[in-house]
PDB file of N, CA and C in Angstrom:
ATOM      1  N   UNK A   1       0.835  -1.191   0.000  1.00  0.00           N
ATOM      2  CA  UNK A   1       0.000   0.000   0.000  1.00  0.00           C
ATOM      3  C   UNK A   1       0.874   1.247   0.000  1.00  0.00           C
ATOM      4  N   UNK A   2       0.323   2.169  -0.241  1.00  0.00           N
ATOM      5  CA  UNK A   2       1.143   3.425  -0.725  1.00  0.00           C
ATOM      6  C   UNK A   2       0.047   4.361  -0.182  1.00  0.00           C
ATOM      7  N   UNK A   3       0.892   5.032   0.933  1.00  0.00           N
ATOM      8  CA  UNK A   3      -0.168   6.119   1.678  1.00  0.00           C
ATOM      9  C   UNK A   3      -0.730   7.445   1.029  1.00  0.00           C
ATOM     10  N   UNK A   4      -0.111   7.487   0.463  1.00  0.00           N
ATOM     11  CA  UNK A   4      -0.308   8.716  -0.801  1.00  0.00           C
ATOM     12  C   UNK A   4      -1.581   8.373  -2.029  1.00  0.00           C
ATOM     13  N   UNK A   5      -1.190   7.748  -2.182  1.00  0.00           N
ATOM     14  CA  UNK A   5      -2.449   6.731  -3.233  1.00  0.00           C
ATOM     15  C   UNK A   5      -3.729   6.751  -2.955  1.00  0.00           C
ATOM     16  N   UNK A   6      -4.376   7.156  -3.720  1.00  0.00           N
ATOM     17  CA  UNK A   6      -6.021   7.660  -3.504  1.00  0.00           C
ATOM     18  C   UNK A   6      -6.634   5.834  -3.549  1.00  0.00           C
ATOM     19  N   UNK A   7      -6.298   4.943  -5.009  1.00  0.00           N
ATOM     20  CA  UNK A   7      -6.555   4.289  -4.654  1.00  0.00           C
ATOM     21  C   UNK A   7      -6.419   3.015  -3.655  1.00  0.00           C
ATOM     22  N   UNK A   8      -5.255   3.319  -2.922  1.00  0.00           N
ATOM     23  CA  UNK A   8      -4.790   2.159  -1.983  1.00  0.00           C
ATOM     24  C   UNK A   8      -5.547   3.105  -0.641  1.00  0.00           C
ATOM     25  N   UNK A   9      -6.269   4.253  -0.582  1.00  0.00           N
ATOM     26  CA  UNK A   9      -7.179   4.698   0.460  1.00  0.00           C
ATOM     27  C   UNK A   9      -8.138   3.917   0.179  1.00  0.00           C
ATOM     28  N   UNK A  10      -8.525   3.615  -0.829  1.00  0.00           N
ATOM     29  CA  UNK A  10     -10.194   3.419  -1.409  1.00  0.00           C
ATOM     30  C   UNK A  10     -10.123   2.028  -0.993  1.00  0.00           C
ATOM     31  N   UNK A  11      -9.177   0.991  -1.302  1.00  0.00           N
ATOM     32  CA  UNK A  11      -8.772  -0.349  -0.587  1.00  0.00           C
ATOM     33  C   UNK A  11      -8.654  -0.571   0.312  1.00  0.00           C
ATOM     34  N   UNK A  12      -8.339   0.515   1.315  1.00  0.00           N
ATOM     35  CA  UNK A  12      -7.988   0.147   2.288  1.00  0.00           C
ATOM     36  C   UNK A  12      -9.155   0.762   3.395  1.00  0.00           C
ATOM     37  N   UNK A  13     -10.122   1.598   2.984  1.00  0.00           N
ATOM     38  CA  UNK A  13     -11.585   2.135   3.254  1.00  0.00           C
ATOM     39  C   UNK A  13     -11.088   3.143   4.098  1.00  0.00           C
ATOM     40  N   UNK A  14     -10.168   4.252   3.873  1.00  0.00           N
ATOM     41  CA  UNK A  14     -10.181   5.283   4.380  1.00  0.00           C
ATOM     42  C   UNK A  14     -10.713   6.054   3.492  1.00  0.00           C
ATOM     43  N   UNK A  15     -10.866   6.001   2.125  1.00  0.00           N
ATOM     44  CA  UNK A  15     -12.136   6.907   1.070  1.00  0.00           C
ATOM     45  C   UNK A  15     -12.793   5.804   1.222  1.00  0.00           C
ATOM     46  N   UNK A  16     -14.118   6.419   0.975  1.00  0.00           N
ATOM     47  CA  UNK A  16     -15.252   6.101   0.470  1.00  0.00           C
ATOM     48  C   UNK A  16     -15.364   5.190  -1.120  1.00  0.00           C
ATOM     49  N   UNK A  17     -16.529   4.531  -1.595  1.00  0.00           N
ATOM     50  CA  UNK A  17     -16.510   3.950  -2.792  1.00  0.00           C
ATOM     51  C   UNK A  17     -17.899   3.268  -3.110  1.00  0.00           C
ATOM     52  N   UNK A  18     -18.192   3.284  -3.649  1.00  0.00           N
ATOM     53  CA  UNK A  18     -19.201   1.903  -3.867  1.00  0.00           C
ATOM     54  C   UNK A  18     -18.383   0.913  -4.746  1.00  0.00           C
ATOM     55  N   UNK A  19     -18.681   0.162  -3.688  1.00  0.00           N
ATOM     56  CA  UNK A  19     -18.018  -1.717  -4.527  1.00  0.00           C
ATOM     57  C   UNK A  19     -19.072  -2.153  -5.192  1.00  0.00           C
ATOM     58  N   UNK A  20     -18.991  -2.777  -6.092  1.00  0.00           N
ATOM     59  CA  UNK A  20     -19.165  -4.366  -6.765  1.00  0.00           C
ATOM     60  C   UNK A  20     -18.773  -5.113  -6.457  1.00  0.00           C
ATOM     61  N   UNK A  21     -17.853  -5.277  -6.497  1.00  0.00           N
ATOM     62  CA  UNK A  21     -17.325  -6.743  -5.973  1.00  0.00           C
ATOM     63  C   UNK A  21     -16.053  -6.554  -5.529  1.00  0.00           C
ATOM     64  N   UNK A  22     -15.369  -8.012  -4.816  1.00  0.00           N
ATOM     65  CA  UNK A  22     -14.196  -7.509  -3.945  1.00  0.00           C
ATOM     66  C   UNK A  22     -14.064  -9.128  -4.394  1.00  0.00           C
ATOM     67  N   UNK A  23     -12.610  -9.394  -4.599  1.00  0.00           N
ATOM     68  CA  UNK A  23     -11.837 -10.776  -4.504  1.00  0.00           C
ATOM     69  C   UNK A  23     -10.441 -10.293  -3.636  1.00  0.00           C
ATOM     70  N   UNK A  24      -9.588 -11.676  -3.800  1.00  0.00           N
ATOM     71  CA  UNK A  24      -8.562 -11.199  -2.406  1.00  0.00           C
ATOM     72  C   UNK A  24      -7.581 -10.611  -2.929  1.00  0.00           C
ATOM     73  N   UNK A  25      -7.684 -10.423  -4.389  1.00  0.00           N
ATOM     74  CA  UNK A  25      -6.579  -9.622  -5.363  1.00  0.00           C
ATOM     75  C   UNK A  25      -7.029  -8.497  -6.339  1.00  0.00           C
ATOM     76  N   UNK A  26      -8.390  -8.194  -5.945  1.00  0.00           N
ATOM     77  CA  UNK A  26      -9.297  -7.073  -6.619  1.00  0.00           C
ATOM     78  C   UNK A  26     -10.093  -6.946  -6.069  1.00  0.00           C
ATOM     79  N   UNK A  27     -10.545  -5.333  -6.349  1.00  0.00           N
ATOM     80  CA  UNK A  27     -11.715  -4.340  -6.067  1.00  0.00           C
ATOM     81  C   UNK A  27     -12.324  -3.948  -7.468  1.00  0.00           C
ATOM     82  N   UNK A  28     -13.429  -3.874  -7.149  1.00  0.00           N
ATOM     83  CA  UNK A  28     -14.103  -3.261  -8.425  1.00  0.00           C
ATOM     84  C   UNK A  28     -15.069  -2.249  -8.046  1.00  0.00           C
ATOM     85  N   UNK A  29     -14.924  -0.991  -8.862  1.00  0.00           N
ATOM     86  CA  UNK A  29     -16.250   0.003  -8.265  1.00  0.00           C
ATOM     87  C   UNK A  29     -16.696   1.167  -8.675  1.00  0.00           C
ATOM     88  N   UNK A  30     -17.088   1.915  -8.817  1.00  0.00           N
ATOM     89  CA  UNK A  30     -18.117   2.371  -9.187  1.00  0.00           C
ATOM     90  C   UNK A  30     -17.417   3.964 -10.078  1.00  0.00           C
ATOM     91  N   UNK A  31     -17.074   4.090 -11.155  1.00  0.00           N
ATOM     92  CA  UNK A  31     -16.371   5.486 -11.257  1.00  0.00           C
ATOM     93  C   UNK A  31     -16.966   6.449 -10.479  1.00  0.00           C
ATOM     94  N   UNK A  32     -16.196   7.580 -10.014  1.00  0.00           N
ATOM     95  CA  UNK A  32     -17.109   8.643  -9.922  1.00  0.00           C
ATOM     96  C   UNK A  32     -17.216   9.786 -11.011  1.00  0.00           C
ATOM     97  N   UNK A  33     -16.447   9.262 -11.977  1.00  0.00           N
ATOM     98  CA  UNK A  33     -16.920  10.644 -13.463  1.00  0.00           C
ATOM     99  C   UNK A  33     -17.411   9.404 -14.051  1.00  0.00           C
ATOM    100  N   UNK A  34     -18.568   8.917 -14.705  1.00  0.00           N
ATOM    101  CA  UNK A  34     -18.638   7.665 -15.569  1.00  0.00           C
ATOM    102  C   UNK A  34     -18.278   8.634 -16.819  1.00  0.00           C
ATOM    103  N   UNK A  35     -18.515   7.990 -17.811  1.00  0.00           N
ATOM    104  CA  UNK A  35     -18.442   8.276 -19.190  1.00  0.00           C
ATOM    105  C   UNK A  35     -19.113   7.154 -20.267  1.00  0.00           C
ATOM    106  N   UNK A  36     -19.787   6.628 -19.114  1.00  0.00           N
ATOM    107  CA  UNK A  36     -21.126   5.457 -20.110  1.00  0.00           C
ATOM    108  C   UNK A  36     -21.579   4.760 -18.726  1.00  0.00           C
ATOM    109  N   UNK A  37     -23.073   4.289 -19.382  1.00  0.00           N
ATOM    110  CA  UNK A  37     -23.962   4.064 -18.533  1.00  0.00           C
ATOM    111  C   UNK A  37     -23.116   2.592 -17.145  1.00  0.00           C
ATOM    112  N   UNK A  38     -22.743   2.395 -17.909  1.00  0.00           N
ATOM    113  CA  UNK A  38     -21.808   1.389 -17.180  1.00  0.00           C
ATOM    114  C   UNK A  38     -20.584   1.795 -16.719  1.00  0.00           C
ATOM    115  N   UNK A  39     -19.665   2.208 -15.683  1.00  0.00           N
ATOM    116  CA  UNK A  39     -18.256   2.608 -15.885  1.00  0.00           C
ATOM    117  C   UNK A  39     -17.563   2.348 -14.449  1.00  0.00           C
ATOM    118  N   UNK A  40     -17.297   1.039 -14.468  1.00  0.00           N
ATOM    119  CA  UNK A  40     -16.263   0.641 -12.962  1.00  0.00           C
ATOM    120  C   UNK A  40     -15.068   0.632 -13.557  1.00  0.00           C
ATOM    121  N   UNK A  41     -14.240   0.623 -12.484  1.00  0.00           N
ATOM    122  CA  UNK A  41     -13.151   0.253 -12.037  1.00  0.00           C
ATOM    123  C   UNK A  41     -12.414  -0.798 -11.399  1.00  0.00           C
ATOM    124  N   UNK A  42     -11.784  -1.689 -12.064  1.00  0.00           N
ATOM    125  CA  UNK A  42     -10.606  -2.629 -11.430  1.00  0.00           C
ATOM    126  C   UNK A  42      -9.347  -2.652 -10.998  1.00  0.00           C
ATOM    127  N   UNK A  43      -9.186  -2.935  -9.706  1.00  0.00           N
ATOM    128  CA  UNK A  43      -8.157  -2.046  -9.006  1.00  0.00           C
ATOM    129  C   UNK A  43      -7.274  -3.277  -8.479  1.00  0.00           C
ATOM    130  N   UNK A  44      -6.159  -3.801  -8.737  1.00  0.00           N
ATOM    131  CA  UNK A  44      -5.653  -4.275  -7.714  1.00  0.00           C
ATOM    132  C   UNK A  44      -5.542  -3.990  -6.503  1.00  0.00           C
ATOM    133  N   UNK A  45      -5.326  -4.472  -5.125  1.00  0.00           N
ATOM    134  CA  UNK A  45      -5.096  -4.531  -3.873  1.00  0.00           C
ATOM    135  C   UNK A  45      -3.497  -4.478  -3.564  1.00  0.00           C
ATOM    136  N   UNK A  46      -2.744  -4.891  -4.466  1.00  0.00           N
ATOM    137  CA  UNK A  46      -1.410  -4.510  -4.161  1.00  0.00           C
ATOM    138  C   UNK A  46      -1.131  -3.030  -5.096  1.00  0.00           C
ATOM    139  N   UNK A  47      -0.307  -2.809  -4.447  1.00  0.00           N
ATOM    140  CA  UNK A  47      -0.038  -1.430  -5.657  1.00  0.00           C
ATOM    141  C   UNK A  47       0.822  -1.885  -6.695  1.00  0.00           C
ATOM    142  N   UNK A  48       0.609  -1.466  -7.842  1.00  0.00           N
ATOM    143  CA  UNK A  48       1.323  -1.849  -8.950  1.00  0.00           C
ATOM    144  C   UNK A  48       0.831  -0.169  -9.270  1.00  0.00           C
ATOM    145  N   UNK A  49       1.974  -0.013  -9.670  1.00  0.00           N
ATOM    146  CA  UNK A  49       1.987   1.496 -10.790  1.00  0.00           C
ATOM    147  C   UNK A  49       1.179   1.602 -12.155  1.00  0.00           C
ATOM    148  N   UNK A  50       1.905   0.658 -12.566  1.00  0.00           N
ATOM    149  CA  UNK A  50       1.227   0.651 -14.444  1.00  0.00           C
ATOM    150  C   UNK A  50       1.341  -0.766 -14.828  1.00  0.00           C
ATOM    151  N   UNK A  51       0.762  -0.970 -15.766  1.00  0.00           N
ATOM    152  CA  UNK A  51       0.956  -2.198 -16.864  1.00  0.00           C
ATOM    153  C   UNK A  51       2.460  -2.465 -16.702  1.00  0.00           C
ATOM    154  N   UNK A  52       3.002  -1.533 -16.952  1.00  0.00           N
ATOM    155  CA  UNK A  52       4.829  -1.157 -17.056  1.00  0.00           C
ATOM    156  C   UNK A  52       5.379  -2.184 -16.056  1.00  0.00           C
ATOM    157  N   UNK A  53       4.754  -1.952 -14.253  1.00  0.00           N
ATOM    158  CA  UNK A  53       5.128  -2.843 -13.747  1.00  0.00           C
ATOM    159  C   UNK A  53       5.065  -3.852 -13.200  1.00  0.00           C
ATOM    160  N   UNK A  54       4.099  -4.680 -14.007  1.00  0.00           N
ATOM    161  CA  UNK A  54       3.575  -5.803 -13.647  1.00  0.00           C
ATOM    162  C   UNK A  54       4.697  -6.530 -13.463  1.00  0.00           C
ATOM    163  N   UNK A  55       4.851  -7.467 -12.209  1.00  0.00           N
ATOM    164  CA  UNK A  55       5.591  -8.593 -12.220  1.00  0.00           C
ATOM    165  C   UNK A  55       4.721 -10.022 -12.805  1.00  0.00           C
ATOM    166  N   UNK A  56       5.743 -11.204 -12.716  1.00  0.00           N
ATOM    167  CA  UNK A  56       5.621 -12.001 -13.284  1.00  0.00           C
ATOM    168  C   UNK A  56       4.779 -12.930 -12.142  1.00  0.00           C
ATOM    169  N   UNK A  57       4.515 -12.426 -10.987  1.00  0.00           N
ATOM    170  CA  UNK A  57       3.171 -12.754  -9.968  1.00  0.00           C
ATOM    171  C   UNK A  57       2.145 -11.877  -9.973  1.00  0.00           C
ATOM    172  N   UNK A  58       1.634 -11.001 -11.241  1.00  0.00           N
ATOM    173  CA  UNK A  58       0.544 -11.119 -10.902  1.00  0.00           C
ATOM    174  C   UNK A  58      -0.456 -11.828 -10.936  1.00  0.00           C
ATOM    175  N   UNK A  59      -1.343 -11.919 -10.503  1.00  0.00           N
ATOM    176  CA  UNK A  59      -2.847 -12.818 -10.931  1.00  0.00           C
ATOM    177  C   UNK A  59      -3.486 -12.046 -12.222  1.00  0.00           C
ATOM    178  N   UNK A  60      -2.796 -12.612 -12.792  1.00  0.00           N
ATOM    179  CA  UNK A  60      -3.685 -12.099 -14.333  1.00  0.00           C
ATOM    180  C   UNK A  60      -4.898 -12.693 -14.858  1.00  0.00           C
ATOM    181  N   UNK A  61      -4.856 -14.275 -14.117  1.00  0.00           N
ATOM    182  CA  UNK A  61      -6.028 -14.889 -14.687  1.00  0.00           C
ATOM    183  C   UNK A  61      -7.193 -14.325 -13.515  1.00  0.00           C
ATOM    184  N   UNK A  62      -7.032 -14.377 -12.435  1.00  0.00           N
ATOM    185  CA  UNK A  62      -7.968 -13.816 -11.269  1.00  0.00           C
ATOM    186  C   UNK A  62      -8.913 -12.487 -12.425  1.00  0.00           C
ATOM    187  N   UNK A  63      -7.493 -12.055 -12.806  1.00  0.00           N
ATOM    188  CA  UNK A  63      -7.889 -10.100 -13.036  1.00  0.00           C
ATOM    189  C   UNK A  63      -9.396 -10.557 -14.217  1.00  0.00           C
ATOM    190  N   UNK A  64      -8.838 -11.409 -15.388  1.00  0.00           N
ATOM    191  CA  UNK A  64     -10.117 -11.529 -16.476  1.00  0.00           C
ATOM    192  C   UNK A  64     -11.579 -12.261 -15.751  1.00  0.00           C
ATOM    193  N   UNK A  65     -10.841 -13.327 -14.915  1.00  0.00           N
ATOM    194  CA  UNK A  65     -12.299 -13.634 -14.005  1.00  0.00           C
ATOM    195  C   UNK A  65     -13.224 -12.684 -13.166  1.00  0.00           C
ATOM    196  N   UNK A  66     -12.251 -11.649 -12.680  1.00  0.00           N
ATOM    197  CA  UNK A  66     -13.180 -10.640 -12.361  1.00  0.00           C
ATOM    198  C   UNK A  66     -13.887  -9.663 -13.431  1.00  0.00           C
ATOM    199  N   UNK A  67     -13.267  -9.364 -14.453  1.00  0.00           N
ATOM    200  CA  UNK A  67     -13.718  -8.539 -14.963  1.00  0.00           C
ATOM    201  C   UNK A  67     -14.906  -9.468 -16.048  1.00  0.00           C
ATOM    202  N   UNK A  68     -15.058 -10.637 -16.590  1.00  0.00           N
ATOM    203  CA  UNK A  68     -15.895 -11.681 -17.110  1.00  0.00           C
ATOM    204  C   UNK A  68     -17.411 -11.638 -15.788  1.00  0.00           C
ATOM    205  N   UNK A  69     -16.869 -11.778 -14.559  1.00  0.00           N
ATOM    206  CA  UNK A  69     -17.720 -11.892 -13.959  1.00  0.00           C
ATOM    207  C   UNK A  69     -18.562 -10.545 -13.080  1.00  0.00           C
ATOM    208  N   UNK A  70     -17.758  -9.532 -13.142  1.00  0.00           N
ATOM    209  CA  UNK A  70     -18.448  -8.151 -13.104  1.00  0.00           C
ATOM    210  C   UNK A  70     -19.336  -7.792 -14.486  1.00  0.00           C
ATOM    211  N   UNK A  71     -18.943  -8.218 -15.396  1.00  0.00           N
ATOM    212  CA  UNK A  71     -19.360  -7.806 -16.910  1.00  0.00           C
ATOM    213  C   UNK A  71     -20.556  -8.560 -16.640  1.00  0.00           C
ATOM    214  N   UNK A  72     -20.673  -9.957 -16.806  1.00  0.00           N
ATOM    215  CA  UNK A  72     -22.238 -10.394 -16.665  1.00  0.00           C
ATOM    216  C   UNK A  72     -23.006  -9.598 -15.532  1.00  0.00           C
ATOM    217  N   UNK A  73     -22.556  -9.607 -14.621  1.00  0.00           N
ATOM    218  CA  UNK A  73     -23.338  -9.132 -13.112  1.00  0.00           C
ATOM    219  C   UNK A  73     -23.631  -8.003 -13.711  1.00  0.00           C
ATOM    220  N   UNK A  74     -23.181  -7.066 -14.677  1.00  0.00           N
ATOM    221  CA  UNK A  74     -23.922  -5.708 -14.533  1.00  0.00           C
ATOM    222  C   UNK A  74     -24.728  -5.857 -15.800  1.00  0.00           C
ATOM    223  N   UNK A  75     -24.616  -7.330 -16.604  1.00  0.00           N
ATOM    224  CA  UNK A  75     -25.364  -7.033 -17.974  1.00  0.00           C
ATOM    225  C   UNK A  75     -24.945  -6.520 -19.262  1.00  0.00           C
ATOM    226  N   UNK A  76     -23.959  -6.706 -19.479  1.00  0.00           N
ATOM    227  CA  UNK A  76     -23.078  -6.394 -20.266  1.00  0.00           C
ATOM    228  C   UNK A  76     -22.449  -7.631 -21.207  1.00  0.00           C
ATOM    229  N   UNK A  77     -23.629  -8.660 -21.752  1.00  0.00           N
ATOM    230  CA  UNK A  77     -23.167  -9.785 -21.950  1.00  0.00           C
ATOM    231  C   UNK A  77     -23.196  -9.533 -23.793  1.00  0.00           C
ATOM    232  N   UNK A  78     -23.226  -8.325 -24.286  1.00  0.00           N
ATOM    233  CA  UNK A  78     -23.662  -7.815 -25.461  1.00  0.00           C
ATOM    234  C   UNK A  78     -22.120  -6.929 -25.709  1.00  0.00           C
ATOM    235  N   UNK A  79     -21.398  -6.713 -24.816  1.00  0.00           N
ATOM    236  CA  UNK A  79     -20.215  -5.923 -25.003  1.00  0.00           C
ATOM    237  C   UNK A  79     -19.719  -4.666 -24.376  1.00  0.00           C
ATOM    238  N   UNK A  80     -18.848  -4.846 -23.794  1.00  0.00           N
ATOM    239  CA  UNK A  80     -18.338  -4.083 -23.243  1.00  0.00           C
ATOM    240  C   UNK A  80     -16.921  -3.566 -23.764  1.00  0.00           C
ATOM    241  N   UNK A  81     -15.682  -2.361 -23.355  1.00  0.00           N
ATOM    242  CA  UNK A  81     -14.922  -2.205 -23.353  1.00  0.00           C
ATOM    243  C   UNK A  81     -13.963  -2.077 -22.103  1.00  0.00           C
ATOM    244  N   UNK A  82     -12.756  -2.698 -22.170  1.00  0.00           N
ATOM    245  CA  UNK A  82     -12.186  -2.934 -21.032  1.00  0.00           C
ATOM    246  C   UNK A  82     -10.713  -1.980 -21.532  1.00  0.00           C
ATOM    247  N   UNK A  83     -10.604  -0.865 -20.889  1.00  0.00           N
ATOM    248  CA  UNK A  83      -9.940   0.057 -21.005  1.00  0.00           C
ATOM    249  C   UNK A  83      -8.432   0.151 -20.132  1.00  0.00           C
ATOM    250  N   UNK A  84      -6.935   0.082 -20.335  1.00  0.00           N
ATOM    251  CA  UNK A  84      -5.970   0.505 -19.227  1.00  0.00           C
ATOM    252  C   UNK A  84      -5.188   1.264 -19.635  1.00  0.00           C
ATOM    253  N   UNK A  85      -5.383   2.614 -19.154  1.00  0.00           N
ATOM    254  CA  UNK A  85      -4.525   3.696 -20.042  1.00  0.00           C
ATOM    255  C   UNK A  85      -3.094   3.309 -18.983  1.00  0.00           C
ATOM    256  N   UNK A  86      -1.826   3.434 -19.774  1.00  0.00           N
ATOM    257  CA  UNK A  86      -0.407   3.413 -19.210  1.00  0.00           C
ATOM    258  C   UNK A  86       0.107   4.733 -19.525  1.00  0.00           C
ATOM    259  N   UNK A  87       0.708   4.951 -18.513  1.00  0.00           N
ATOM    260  CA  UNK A  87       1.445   6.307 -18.580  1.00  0.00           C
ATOM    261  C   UNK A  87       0.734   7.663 -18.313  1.00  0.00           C
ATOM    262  N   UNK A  88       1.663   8.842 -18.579  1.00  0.00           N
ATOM    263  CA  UNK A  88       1.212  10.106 -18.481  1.00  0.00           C
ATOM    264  C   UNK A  88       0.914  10.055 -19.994  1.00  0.00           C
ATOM    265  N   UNK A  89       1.094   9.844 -21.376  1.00  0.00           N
ATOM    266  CA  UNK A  89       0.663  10.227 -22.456  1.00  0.00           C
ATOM    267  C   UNK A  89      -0.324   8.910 -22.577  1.00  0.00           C
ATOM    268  N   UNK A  90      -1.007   8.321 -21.669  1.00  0.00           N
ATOM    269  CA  UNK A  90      -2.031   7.609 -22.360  1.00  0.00           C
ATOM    270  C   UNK A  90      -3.437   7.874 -20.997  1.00  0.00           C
ATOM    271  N   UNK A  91      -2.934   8.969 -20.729  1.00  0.00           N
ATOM    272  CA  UNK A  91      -3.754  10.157 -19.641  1.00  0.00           C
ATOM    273  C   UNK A  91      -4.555   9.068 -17.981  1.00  0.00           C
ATOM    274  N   UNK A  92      -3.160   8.245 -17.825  1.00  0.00           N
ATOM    275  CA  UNK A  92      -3.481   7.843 -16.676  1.00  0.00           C
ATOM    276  C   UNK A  92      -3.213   8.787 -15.648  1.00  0.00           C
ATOM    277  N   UNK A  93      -4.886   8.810 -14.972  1.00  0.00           N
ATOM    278  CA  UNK A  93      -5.102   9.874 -13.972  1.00  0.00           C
ATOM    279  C   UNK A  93      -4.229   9.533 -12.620  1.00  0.00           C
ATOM    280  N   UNK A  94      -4.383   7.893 -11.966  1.00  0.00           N
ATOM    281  CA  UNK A  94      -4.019   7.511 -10.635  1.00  0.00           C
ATOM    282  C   UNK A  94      -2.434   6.106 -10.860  1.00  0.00           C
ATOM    283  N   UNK A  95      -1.757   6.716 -10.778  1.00  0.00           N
ATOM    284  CA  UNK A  95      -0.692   6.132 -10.897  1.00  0.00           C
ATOM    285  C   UNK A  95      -0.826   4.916 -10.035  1.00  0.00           C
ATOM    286  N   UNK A  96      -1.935   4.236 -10.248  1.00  0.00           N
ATOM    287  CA  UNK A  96      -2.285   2.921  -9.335  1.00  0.00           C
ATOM    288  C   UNK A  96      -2.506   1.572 -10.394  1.00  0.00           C
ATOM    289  N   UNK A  97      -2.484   1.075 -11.134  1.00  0.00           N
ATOM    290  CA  UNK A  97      -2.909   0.364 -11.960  1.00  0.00           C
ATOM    291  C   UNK A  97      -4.122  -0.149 -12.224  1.00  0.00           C
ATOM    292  N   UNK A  98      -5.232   0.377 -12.712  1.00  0.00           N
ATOM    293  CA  UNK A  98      -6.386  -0.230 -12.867  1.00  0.00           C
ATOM    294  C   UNK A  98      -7.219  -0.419 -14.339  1.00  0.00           C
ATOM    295  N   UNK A  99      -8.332  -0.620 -14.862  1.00  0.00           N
ATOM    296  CA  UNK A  99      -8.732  -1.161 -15.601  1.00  0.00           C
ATOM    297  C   UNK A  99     -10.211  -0.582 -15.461  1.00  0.00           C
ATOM    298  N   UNK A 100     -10.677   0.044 -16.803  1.00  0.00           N
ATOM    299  CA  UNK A 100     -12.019   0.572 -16.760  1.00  0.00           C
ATOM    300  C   UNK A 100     -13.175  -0.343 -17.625  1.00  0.00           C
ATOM    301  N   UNK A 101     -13.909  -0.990 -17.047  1.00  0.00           N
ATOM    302  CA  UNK A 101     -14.956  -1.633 -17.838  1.00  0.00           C
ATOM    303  C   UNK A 101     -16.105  -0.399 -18.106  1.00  0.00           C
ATOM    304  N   UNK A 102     -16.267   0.030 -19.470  1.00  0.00           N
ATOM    305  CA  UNK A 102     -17.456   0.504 -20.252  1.00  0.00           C
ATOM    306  C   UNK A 102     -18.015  -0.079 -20.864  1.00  0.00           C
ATOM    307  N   UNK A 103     -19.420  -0.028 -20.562  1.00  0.00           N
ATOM    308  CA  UNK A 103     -20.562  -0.519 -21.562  1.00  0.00           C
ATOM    309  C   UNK A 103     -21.846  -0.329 -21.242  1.00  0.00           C
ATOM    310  N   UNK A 104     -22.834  -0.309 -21.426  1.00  0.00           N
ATOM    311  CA  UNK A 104     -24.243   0.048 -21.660  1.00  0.00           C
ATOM    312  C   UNK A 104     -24.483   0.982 -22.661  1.00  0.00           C
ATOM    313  N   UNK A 105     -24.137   0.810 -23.770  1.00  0.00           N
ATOM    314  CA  UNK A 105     -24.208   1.878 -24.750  1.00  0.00           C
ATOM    315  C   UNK A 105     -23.186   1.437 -26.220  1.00  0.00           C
ATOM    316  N   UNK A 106     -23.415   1.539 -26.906  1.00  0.00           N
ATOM    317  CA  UNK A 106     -22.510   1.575 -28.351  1.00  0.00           C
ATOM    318  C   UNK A 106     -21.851   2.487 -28.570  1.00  0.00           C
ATOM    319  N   UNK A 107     -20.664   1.941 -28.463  1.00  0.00           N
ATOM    320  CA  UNK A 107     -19.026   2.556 -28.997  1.00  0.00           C
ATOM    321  C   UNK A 107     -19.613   2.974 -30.102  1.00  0.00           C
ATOM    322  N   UNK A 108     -17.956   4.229 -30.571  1.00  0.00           N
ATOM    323  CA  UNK A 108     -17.684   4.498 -31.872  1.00  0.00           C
ATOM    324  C   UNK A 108     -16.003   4.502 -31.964  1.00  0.00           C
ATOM    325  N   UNK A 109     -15.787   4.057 -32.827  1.00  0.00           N
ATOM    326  CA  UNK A 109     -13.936   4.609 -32.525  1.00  0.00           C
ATOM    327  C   UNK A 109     -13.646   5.744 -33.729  1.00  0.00           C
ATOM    328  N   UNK A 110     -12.463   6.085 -33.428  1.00  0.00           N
ATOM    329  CA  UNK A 110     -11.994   6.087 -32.106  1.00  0.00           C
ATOM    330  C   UNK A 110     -12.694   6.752 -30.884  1.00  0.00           C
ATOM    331  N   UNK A 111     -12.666   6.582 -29.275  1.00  0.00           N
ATOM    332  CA  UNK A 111     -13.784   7.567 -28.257  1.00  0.00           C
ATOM    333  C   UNK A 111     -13.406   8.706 -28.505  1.00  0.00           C
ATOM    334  N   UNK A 112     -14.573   8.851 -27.688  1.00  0.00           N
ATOM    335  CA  UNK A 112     -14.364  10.909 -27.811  1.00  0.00           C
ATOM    336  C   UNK A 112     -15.244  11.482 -27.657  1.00  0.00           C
TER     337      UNK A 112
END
C-alpha cells in the first residue's frame, strides 16, 4: 500500500466507494466521473503502478475472471470495453494500476 495513493485509500476504506465486488486480489467500483452508462473500475489490492510494472506474480487470470464476472453481473453480456490507459501520455489519472470496464451503450472509434 502506498499512503499517498487515492486508490490504496479506497482499498484500504479510508475513502469512500461503492463496490461491486471484492476478490482477495481485486476491487471493483463504481467510477465517480462515468463516461457510459456502465463505468467501474478494477483495481488491484497490491499497488502496482502501471501495466509497465507488472511482475511475473501477478494474478492475471484472477484479473479476467473478475472482470468476465463483473461484466455479466452488470449485464453487459452484449459488449463491453475494457480500457488501461499506461502512462502520463495515455492520460493515466491515478498512478495505481487499474482497468475501466465501459458498456451500456454503443461505442464508436476512435472515443471521444
Amino acid at each position: 500500500m502506498d499512503a499517498e495513493c487515492v486508490f490504496c485509500s479506497i482499498i484500504s476504506g479510508r475513502l469512500p466507494s461503492a463496490r461491486v465486488h471484492e476478490s482477495d486480489n481485486f476491487v471493483v467500483i463504481k467510477d465517480i466521473n462515468p463516461v457510459a452508462p456502465v463505468h467501474l473500475l478494477v483495481i488491484p489490492k497490491r499497488h502496482v503502478e502501471s501495466v509497465l510494472s507488472v511482475s511475473e506474480d501477478f494474478p492475471a487470470g484472477e484479473f479476467f475472471d473478475v472482470v468476465k464476472r463483473v461484466a455479466e453481473q452488470e449485464g453487459l453480456r452484449r459488449g463491453f470495453r475494457l480500457v488501461v490507459n499506461t502512462g502520463i501520455e495515455a492520460q493515466q489519472s491515478v498512478p495505481h494500476m487499474h482497468a475501466h470496464i465501459l458498456g451500456g451503450r454503443s461505442f464508436t472509434w476512435p472515443p471521444g
